[in-house]
PDB file of N, CA and C in Angstrom:
ATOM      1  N   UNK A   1      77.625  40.957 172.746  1.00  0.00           N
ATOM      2  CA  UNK A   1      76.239  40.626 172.927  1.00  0.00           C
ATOM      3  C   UNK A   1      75.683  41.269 174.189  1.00  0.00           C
ATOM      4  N   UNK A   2      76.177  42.304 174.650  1.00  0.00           N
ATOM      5  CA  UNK A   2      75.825  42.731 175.402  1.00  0.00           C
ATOM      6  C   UNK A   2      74.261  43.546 175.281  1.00  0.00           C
ATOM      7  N   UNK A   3      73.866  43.738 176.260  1.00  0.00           N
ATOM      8  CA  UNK A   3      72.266  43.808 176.782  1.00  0.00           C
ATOM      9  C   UNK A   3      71.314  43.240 176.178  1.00  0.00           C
ATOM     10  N   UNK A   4      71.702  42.116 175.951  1.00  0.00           N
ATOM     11  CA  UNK A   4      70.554  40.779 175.853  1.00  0.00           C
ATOM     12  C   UNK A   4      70.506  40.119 176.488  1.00  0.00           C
ATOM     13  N   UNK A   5      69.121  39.881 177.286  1.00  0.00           N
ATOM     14  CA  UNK A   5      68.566  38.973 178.702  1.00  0.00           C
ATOM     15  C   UNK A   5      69.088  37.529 178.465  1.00  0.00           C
ATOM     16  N   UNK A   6      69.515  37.032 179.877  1.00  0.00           N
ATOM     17  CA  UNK A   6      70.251  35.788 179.861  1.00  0.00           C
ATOM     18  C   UNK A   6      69.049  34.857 179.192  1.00  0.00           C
ATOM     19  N   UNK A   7      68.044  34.974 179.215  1.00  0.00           N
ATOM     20  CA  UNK A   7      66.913  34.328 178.161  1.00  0.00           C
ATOM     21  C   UNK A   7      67.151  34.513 176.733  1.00  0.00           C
ATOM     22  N   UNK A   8      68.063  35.584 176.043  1.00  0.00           N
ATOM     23  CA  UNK A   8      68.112  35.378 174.881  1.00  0.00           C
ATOM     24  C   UNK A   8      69.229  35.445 175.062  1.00  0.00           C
ATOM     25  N   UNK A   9      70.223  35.157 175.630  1.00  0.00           N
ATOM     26  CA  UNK A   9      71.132  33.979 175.125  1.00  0.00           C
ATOM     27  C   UNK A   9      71.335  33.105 175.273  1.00  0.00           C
ATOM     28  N   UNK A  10      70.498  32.301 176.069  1.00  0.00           N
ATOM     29  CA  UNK A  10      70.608  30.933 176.292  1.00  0.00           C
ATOM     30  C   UNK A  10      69.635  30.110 175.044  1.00  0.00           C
ATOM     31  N   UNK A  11      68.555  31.026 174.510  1.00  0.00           N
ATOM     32  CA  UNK A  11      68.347  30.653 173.510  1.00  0.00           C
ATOM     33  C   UNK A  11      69.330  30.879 172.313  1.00  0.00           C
ATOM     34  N   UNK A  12      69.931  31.657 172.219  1.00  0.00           N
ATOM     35  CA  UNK A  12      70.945  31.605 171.076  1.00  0.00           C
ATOM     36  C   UNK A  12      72.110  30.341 171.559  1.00  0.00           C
ATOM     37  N   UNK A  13      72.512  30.382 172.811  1.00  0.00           N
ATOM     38  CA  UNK A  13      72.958  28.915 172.921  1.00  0.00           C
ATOM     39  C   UNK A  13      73.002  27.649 172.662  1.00  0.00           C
ATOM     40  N   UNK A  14      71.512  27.282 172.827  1.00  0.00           N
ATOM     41  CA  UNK A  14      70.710  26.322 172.335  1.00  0.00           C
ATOM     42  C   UNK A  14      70.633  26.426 170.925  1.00  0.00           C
ATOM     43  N   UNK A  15      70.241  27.413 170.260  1.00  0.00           N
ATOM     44  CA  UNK A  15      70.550  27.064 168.546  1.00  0.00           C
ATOM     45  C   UNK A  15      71.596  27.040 168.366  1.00  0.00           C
ATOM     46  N   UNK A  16      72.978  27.339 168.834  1.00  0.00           N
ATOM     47  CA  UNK A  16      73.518  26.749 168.311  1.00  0.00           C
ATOM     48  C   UNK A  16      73.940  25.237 168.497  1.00  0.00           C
ATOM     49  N   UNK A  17      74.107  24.870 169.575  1.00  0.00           N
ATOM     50  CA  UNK A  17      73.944  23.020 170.075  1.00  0.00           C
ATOM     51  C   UNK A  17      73.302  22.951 169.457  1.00  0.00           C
ATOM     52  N   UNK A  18      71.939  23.224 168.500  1.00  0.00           N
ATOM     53  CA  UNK A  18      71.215  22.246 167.969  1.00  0.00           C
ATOM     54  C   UNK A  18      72.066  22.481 166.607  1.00  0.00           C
ATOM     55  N   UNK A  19      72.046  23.384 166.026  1.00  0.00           N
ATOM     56  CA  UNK A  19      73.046  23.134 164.434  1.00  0.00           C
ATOM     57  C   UNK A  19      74.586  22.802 164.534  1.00  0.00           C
ATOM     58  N   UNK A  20      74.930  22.141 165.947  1.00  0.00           N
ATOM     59  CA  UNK A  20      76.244  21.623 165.942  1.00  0.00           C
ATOM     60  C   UNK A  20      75.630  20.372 166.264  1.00  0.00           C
ATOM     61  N   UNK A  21      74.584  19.769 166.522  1.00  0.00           N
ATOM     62  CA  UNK A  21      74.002  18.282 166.906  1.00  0.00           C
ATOM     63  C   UNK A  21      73.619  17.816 165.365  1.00  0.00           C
ATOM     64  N   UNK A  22      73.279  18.723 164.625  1.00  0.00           N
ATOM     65  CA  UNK A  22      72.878  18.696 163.705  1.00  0.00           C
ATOM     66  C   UNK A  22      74.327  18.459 162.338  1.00  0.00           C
ATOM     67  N   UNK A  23      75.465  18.673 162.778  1.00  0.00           N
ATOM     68  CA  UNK A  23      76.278  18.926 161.935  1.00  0.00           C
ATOM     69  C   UNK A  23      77.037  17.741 162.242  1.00  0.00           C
ATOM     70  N   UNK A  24      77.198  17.065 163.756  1.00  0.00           N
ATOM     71  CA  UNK A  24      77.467  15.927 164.214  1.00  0.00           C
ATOM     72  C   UNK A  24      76.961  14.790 163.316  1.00  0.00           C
ATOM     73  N   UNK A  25      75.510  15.036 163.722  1.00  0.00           N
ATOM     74  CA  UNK A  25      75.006  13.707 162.426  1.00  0.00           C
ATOM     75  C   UNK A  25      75.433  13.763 161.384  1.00  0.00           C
ATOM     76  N   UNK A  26      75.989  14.498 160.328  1.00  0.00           N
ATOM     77  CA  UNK A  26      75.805  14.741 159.411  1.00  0.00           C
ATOM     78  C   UNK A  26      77.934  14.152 159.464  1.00  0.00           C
ATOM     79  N   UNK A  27      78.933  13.694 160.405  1.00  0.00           N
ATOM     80  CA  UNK A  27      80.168  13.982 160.196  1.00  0.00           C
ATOM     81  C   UNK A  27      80.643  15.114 160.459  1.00  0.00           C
ATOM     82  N   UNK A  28      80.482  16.301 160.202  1.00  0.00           N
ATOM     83  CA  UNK A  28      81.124  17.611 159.952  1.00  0.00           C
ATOM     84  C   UNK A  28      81.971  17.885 161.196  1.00  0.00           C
ATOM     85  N   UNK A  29      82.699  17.499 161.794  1.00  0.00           N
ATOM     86  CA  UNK A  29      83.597  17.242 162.710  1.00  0.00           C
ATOM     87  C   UNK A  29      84.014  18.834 162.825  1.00  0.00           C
ATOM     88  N   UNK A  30      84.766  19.285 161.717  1.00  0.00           N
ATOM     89  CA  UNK A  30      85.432  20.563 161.612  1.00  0.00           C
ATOM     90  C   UNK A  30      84.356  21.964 161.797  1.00  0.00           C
ATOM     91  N   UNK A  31      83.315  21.932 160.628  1.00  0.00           N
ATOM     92  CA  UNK A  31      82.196  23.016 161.131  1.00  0.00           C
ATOM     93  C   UNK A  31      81.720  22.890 162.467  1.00  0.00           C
ATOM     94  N   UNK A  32      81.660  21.531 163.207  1.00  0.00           N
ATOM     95  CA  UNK A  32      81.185  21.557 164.564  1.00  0.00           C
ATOM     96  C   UNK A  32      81.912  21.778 165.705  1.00  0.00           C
ATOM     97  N   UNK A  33      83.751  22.012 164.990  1.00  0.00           N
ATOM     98  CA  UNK A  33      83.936  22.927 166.192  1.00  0.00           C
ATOM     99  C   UNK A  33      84.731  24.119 165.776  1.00  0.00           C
ATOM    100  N   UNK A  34      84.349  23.970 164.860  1.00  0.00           N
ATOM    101  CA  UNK A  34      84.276  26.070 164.454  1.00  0.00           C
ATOM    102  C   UNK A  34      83.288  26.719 165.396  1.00  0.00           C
ATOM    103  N   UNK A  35      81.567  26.053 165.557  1.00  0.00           N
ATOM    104  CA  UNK A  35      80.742  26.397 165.678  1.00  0.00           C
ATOM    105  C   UNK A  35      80.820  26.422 167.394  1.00  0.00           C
ATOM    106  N   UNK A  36      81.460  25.392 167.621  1.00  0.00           N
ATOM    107  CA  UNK A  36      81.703  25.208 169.353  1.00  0.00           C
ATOM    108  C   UNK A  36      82.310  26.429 169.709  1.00  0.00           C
ATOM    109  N   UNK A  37      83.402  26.762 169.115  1.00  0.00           N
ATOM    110  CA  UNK A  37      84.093  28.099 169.787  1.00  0.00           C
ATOM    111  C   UNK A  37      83.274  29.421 169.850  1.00  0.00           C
ATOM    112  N   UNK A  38      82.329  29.021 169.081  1.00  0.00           N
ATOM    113  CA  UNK A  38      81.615  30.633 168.313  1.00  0.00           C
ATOM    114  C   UNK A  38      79.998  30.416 169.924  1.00  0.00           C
ATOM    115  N   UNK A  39      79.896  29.366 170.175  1.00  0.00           N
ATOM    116  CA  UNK A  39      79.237  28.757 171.216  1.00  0.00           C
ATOM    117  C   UNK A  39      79.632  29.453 172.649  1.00  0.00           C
ATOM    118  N   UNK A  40      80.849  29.056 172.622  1.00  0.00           N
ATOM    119  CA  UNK A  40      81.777  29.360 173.609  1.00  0.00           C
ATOM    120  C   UNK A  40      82.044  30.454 174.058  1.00  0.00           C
ATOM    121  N   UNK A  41      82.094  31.354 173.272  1.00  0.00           N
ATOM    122  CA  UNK A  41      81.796  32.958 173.466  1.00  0.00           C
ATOM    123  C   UNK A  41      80.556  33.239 174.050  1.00  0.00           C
ATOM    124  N   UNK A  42      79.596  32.665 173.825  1.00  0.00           N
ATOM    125  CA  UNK A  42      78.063  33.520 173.808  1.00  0.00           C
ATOM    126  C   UNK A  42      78.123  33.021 175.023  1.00  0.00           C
ATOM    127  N   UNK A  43      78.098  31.751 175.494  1.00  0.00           N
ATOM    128  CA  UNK A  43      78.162  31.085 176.836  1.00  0.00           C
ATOM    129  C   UNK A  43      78.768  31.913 177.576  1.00  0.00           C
ATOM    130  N   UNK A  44      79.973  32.209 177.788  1.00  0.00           N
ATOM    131  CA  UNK A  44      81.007  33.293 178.742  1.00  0.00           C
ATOM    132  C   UNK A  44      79.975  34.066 178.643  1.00  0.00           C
ATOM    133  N   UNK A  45      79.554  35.059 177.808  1.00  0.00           N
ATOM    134  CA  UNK A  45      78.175  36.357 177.909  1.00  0.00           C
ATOM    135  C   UNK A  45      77.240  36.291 178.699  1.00  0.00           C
ATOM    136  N   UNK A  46      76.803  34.985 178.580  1.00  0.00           N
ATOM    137  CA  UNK A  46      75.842  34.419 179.342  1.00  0.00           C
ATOM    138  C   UNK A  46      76.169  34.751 180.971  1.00  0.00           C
ATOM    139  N   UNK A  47      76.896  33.707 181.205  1.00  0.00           N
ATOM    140  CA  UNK A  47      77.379  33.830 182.573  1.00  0.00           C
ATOM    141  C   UNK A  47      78.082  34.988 182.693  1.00  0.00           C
ATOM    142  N   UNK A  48      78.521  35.514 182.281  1.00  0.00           N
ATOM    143  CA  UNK A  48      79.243  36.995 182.564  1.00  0.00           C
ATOM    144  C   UNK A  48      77.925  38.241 183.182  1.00  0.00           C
ATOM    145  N   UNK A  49      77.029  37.964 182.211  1.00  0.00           N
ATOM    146  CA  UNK A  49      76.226  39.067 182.486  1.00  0.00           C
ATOM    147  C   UNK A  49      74.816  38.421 183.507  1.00  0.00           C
ATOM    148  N   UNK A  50      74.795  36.972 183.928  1.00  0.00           N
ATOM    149  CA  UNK A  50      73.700  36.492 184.346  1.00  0.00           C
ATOM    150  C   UNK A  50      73.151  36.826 186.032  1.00  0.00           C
ATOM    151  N   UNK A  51      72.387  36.985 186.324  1.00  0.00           N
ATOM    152  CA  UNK A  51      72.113  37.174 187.602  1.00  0.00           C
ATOM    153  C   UNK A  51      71.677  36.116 188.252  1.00  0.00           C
ATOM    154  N   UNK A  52      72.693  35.063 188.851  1.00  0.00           N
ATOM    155  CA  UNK A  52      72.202  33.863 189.188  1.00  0.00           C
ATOM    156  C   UNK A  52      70.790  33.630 190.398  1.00  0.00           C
ATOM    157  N   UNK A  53      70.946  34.479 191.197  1.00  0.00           N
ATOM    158  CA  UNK A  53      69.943  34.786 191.917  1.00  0.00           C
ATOM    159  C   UNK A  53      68.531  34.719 191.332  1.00  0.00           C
ATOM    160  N   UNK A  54      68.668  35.547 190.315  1.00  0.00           N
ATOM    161  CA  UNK A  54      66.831  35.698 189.748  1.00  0.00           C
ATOM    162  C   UNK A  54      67.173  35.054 188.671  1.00  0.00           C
ATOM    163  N   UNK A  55      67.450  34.672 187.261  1.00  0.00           N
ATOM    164  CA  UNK A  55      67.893  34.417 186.463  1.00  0.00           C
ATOM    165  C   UNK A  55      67.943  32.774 186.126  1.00  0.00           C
ATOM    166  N   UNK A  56      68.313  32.231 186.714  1.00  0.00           N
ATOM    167  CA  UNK A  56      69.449  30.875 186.863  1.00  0.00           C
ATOM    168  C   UNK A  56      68.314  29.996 186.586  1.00  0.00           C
ATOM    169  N   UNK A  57      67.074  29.961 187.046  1.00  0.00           N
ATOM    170  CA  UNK A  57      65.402  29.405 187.299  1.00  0.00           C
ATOM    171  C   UNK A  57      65.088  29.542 186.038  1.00  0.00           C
ATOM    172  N   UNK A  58      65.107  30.610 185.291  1.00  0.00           N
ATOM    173  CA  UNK A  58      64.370  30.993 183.866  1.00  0.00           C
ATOM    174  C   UNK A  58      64.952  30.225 183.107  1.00  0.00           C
ATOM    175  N   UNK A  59      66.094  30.121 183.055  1.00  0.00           N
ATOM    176  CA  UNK A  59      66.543  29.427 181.837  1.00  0.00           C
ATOM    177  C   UNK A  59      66.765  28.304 181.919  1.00  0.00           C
ATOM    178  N   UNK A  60      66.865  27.581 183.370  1.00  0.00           N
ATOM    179  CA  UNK A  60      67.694  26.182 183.577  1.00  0.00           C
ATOM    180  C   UNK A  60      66.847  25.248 182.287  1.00  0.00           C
ATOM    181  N   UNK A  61      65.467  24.960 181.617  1.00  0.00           N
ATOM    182  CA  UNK A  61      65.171  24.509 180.721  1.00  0.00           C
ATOM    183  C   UNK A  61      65.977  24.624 179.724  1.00  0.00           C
ATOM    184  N   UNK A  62      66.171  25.698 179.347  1.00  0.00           N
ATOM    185  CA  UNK A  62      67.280  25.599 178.215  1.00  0.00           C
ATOM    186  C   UNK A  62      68.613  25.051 178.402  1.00  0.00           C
ATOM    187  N   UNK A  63      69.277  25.603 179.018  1.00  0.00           N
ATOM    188  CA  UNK A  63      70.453  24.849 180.103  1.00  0.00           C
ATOM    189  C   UNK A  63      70.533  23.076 179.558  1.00  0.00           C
ATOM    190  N   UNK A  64      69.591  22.829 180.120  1.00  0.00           N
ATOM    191  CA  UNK A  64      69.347  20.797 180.315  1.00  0.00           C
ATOM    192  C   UNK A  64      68.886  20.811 178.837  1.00  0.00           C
ATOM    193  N   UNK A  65      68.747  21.424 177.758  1.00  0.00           N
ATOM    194  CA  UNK A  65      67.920  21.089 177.094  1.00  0.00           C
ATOM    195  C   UNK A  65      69.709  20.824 176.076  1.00  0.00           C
ATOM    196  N   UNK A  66      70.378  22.016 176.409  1.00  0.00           N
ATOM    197  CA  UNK A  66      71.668  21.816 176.124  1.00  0.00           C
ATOM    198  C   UNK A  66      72.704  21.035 176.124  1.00  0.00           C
ATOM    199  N   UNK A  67      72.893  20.479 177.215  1.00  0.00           N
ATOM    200  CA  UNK A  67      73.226  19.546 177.895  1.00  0.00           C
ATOM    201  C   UNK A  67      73.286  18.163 177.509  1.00  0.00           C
ATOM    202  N   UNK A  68      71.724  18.149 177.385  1.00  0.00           N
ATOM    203  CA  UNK A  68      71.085  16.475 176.385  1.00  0.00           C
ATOM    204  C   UNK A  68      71.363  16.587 174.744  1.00  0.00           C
ATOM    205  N   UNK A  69      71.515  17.921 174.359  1.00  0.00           N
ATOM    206  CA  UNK A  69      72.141  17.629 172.850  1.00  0.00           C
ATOM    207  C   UNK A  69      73.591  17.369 173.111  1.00  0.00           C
ATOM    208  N   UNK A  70      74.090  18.303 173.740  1.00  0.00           N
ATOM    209  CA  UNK A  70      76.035  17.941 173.830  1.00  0.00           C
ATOM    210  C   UNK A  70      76.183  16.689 174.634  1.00  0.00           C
ATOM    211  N   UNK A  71      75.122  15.432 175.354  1.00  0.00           N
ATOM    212  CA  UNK A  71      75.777  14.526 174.990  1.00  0.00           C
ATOM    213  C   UNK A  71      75.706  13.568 174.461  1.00  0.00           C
ATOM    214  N   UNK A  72      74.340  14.091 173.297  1.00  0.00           N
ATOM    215  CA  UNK A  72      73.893  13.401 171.880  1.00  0.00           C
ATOM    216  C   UNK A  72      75.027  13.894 171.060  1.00  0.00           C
ATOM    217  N   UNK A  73      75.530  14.630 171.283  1.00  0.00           N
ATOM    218  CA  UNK A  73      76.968  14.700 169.978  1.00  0.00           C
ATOM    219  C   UNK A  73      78.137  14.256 170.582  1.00  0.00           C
ATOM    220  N   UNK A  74      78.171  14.323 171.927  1.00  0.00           N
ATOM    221  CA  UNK A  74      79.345  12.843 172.367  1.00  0.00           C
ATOM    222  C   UNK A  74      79.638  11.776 171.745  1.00  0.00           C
ATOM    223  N   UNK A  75      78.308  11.467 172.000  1.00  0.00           N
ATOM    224  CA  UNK A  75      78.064   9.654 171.753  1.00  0.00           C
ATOM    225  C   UNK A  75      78.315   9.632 170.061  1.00  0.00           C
ATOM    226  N   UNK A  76      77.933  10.878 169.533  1.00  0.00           N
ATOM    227  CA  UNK A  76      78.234  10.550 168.041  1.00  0.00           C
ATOM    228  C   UNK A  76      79.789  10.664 168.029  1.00  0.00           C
ATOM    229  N   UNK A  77      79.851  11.720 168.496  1.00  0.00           N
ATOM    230  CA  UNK A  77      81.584  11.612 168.295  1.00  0.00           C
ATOM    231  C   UNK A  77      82.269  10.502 168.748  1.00  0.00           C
ATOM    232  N   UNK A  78      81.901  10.147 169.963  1.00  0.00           N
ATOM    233  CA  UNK A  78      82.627   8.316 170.283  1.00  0.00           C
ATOM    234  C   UNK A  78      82.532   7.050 169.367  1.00  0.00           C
ATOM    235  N   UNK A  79      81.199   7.244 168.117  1.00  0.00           N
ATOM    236  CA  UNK A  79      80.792   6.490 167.113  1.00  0.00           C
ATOM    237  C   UNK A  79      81.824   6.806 166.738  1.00  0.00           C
ATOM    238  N   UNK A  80      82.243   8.023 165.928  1.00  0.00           N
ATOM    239  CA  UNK A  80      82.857   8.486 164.864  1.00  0.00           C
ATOM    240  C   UNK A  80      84.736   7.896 165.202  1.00  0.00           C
ATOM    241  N   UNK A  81      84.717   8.220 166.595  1.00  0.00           N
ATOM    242  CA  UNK A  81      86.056   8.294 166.940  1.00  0.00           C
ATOM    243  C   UNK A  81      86.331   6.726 166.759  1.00  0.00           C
ATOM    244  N   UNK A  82      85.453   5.343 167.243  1.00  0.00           N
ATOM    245  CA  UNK A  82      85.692   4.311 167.114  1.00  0.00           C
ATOM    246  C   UNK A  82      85.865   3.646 165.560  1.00  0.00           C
ATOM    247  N   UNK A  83      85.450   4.183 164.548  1.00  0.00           N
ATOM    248  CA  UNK A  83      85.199   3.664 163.572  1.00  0.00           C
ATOM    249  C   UNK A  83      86.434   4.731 162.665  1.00  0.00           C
ATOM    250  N   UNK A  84      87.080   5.621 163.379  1.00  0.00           N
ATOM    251  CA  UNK A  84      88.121   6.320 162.762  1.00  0.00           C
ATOM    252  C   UNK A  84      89.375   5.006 163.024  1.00  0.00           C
ATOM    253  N   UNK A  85      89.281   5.221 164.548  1.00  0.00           N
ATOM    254  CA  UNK A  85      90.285   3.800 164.854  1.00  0.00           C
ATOM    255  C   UNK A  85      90.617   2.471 164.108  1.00  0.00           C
ATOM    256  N   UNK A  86      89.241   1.739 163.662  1.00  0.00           N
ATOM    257  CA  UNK A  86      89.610   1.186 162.893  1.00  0.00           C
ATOM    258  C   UNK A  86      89.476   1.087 161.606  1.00  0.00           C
ATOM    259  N   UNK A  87      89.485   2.614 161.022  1.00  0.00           N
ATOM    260  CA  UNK A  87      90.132   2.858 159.777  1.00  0.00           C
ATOM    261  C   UNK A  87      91.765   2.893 160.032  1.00  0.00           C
ATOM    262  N   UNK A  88      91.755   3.316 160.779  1.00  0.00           N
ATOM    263  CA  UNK A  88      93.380   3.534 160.754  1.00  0.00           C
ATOM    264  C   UNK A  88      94.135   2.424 161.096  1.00  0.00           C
ATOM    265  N   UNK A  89      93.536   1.401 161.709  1.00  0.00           N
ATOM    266  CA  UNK A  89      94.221   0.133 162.370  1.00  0.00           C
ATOM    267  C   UNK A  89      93.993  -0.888 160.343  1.00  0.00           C
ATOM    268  N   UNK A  90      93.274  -0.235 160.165  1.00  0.00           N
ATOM    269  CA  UNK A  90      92.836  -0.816 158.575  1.00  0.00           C
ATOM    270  C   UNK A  90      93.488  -0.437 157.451  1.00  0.00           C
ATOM    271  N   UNK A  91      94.534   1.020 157.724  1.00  0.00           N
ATOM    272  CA  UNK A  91      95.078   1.440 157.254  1.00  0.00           C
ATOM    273  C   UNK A  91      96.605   0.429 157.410  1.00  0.00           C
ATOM    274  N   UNK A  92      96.899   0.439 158.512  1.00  0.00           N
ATOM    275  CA  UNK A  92      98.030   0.158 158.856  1.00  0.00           C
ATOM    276  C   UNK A  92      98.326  -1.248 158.868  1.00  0.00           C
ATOM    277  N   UNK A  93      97.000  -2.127 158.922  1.00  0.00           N
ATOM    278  CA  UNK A  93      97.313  -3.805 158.308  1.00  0.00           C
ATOM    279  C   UNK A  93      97.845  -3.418 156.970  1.00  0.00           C
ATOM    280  N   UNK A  94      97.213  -2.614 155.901  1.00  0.00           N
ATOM    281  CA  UNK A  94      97.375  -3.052 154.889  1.00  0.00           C
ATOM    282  C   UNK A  94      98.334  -2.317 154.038  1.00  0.00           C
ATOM    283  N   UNK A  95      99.266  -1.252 154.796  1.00  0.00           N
ATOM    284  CA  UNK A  95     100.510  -1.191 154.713  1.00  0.00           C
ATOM    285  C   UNK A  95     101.580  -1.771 155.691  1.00  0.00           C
ATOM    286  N   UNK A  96     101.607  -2.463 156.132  1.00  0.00           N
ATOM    287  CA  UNK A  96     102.267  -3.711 156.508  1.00  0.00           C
ATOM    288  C   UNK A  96     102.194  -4.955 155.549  1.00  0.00           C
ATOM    289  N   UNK A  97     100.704  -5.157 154.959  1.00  0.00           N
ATOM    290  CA  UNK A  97     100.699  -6.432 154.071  1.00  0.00           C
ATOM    291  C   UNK A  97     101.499  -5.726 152.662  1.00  0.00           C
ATOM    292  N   UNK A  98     101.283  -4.402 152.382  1.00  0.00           N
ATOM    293  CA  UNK A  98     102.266  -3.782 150.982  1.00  0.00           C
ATOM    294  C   UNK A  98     103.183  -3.503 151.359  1.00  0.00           C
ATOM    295  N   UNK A  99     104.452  -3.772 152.243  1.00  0.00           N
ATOM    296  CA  UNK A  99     105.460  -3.455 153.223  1.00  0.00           C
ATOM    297  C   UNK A  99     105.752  -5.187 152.785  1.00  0.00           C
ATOM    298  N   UNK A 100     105.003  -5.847 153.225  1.00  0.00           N
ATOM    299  CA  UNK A 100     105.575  -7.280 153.212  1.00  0.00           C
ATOM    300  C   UNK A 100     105.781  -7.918 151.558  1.00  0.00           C
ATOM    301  N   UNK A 101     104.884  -7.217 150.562  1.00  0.00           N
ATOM    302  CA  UNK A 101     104.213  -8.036 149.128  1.00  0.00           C
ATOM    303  C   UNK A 101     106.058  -7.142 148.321  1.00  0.00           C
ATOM    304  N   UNK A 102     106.227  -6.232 149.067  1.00  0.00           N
ATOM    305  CA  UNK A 102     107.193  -5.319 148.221  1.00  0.00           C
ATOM    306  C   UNK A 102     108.707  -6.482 148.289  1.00  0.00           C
ATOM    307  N   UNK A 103     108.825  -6.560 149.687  1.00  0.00           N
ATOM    308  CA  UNK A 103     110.103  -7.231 150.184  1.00  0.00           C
ATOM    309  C   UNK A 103     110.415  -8.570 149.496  1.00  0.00           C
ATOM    310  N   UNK A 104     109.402  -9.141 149.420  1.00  0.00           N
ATOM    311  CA  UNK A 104     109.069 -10.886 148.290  1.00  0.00           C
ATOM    312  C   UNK A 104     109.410 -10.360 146.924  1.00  0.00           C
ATOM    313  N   UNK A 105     108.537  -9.050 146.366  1.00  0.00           N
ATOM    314  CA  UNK A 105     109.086  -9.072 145.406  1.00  0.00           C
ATOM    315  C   UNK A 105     110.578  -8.837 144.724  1.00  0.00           C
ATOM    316  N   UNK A 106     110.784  -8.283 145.965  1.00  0.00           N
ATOM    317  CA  UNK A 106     112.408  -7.924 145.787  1.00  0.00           C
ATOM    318  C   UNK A 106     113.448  -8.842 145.748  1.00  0.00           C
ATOM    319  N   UNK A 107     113.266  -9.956 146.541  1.00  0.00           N
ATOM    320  CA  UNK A 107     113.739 -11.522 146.335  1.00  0.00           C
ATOM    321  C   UNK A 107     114.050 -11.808 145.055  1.00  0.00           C
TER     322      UNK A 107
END
């Protein structure tokens, strides 16, 4: 991505946080961090090629604007992650209760 102004990539940054905020709501756990790594690149570009001096001012809007989506897809992911937990704690009562129904029957 070279010689594109740290303004257009911080907007390409930002779209993508928004179709990974967007993929968050939606579950997509896996496309959203396919999409993170593919993020992750452009970001390094960013700062690789940025001139913090003049630069750093222009975009900081986008920056924060970034920021407040990744940690609107936190909080989803901490939803997601809590309610995985107790699937799995839901999982595991109720192979313990078919762990226990097997052993009786075996009596």
């Amino acid at each position: 991505m070279k010689g594109f102004s740290a303004q257009q990539h911080a907007e390409h940054v930002l779209r993508l946080t928004r179709n990974m905020y967007a993929l968050a709501e939606e579950g997509d756990w896996e496309a959203f961090s396919l999409l993170e790594s593919k993020r992750q690149q452009v970001i390094t570009c960013l700062f690789d090629e940025l001139d913090v001096a003049t630069e750093l001012n222009q975009i900081a809007g986008l920056l924060n604007q970034v920021i407040e989506l990744d940690a609107a897809s936190i909080r989803l992911g901490e939803v997601e992650k809590k309610r995985m937990g107790i699937d799995i704690n839901t999982f595991k009562a109720r192979k313990q209760a078919a762990t226990v129904y097997q052993k009786m029957l075996n009596y």
